[in-house]
Protein backbone atom coordinates (compact mmCIF):
# COMPACT_ATOMS: atom_id res chain seq x y z
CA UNK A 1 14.42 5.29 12.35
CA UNK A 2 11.64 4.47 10.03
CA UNK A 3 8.11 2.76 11.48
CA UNK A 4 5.74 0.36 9.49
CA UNK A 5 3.75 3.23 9.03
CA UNK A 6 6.03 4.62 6.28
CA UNK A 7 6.95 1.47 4.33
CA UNK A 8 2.49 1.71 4.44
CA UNK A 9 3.22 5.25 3.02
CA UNK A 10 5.54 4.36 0.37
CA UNK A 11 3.56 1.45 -0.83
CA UNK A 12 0.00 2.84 -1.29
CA UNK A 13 1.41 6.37 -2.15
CA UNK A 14 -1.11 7.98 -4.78
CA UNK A 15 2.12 10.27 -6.15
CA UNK A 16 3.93 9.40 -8.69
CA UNK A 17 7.00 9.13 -7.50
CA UNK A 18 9.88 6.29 -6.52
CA UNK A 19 10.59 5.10 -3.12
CA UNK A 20 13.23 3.18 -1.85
CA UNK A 21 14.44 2.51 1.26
CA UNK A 22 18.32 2.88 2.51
CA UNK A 23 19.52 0.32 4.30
CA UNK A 24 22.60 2.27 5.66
CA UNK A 25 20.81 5.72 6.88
CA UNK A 26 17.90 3.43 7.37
CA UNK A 27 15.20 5.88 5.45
CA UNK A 28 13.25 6.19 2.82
CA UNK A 29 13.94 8.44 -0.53
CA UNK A 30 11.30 9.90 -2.29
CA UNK A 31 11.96 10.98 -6.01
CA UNK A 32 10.47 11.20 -9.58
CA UNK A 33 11.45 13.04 -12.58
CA UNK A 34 10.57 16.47 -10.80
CA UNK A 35 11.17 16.18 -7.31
CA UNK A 36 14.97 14.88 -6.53
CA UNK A 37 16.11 16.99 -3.90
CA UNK A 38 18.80 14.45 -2.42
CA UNK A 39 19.60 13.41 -5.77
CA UNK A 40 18.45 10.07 -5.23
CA UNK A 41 18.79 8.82 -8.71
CA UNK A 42 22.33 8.89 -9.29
CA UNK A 43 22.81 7.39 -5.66
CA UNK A 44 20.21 4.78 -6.68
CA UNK A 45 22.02 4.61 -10.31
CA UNK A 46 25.29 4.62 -8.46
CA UNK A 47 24.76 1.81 -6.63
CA UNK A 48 26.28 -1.28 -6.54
CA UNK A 49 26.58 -2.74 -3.27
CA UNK A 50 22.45 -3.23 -2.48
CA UNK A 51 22.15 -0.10 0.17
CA UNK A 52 18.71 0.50 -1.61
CA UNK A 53 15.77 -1.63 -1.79
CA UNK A 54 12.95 -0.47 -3.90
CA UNK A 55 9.80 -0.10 -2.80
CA UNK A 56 7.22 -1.58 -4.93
CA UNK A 57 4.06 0.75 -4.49
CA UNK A 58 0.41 0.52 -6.04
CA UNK A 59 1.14 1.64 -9.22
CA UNK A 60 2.96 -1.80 -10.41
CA UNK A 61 0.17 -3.82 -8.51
CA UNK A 62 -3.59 -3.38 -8.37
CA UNK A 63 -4.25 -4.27 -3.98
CA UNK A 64 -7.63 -2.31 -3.92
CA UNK A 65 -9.16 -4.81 -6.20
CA UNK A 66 -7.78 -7.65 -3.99
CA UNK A 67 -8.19 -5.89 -0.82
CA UNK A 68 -12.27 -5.11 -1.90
CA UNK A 69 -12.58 -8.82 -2.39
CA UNK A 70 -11.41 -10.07 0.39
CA UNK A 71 -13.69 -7.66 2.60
CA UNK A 72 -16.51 -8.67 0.43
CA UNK A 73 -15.74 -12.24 1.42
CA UNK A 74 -16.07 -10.89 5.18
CA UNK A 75 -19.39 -9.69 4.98
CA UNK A 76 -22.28 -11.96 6.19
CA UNK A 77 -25.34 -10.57 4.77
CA UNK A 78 -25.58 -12.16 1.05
CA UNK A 79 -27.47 -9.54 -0.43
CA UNK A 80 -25.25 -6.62 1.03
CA UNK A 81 -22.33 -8.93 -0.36
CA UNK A 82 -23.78 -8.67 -3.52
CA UNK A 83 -24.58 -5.74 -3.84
CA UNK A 84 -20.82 -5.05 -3.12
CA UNK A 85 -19.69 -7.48 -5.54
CA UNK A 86 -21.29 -6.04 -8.25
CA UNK A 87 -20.47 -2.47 -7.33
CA UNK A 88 -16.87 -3.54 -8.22
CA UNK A 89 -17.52 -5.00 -11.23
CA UNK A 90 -18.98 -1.85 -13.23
CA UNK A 91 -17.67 0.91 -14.25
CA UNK A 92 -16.23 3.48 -11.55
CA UNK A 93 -15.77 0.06 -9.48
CA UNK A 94 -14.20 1.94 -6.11
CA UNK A 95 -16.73 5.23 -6.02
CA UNK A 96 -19.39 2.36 -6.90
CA UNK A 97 -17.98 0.15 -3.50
CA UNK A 98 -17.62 3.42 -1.68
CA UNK A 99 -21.34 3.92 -2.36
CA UNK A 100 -22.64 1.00 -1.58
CA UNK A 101 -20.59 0.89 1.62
CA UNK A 102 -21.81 3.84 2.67
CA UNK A 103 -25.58 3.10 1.48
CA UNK A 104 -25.50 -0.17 3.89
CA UNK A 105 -23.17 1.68 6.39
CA UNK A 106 -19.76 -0.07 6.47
CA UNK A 107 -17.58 2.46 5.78
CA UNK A 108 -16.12 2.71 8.90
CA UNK A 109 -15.26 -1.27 9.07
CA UNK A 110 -14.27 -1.03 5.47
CA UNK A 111 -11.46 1.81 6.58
CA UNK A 112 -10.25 -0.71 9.51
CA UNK A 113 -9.68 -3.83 7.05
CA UNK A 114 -8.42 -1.29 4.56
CA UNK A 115 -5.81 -0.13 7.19
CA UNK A 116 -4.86 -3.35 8.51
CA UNK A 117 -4.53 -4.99 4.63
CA UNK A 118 -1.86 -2.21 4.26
CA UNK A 119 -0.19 -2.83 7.10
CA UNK A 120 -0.24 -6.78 6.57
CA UNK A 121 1.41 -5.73 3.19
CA UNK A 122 4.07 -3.29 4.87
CA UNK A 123 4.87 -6.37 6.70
CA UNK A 124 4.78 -9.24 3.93
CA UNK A 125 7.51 -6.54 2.22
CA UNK A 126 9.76 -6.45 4.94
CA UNK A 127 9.71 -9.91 5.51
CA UNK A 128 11.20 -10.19 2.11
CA UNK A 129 13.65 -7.41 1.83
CA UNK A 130 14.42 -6.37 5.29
CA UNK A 131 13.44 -8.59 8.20
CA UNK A 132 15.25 -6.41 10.39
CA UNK A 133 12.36 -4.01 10.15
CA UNK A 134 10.41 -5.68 11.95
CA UNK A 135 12.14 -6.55 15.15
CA UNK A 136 11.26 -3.53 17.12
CA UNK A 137 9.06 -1.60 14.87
CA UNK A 138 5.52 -3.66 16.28
């Protein structure tokens, strides 16, 4: 049985690979043009009758810049927000944020609203594609 901890996985991945999940085994497959060992793409190419959902990770959507913004919003000291704001907007945007996070020490808040972003977009996916996720995976 798959948790809300791996759709997290398969969204913000950093490898370049495909992920879908199988609504019959109820898991997720992990492929790309070098790693297939379950075949997955002719089962995915094969299929006809909706058993996999893909799962649509980081690289066709851009969530750090988002997910920066909205904990810059957060943030009650103007200058510090500032100062984060315009971290993201330079060149080298997330080591910049990472900098200045660390500089006025919010790191460690940054990695909680970073972690609960994710999970808040684990969720928002399987309340579109698979509801059933979610009823005893909380």
């Amino acid at each position: 049985m798959i948790e809300l901890a791996d759709i997290v996985d398969a969204i913000f991945s950093s490898y370049d690979c495909m992920y879908y999940y199988d609504t019959v085994d109820d898991r997720i497959l992990m492929y790309s043009d070098d790693y297939d060992p379950d075949d997955c793409a002719s089962m995915i190419d094969d299929d006809s009758e909706g058993r996999f959902i893909f799962i649509e990770d980081v690289k066709y959507f851009n969530p750090g810049w988002e997910c920066m913004s909205h904990f810059i919003s957060t943030v009650d000291n103007e200058v510090i927000r500032d100062k984060l704001d315009g971290a993201i907007h330079r060149k080298g945007a997330f080591r910049n944020f990472r900098k200045a996070l660390t500089f006025h020490g919010l790191l460690e808040r940054w990695y909680a609203f970073e972690n609960e972003f994710q999970k808040e977009r684990a969720i928002a996916w399987c309340k579109v594609y698979n509801p059933s996720l979610l009823d005893n995976r909380m």
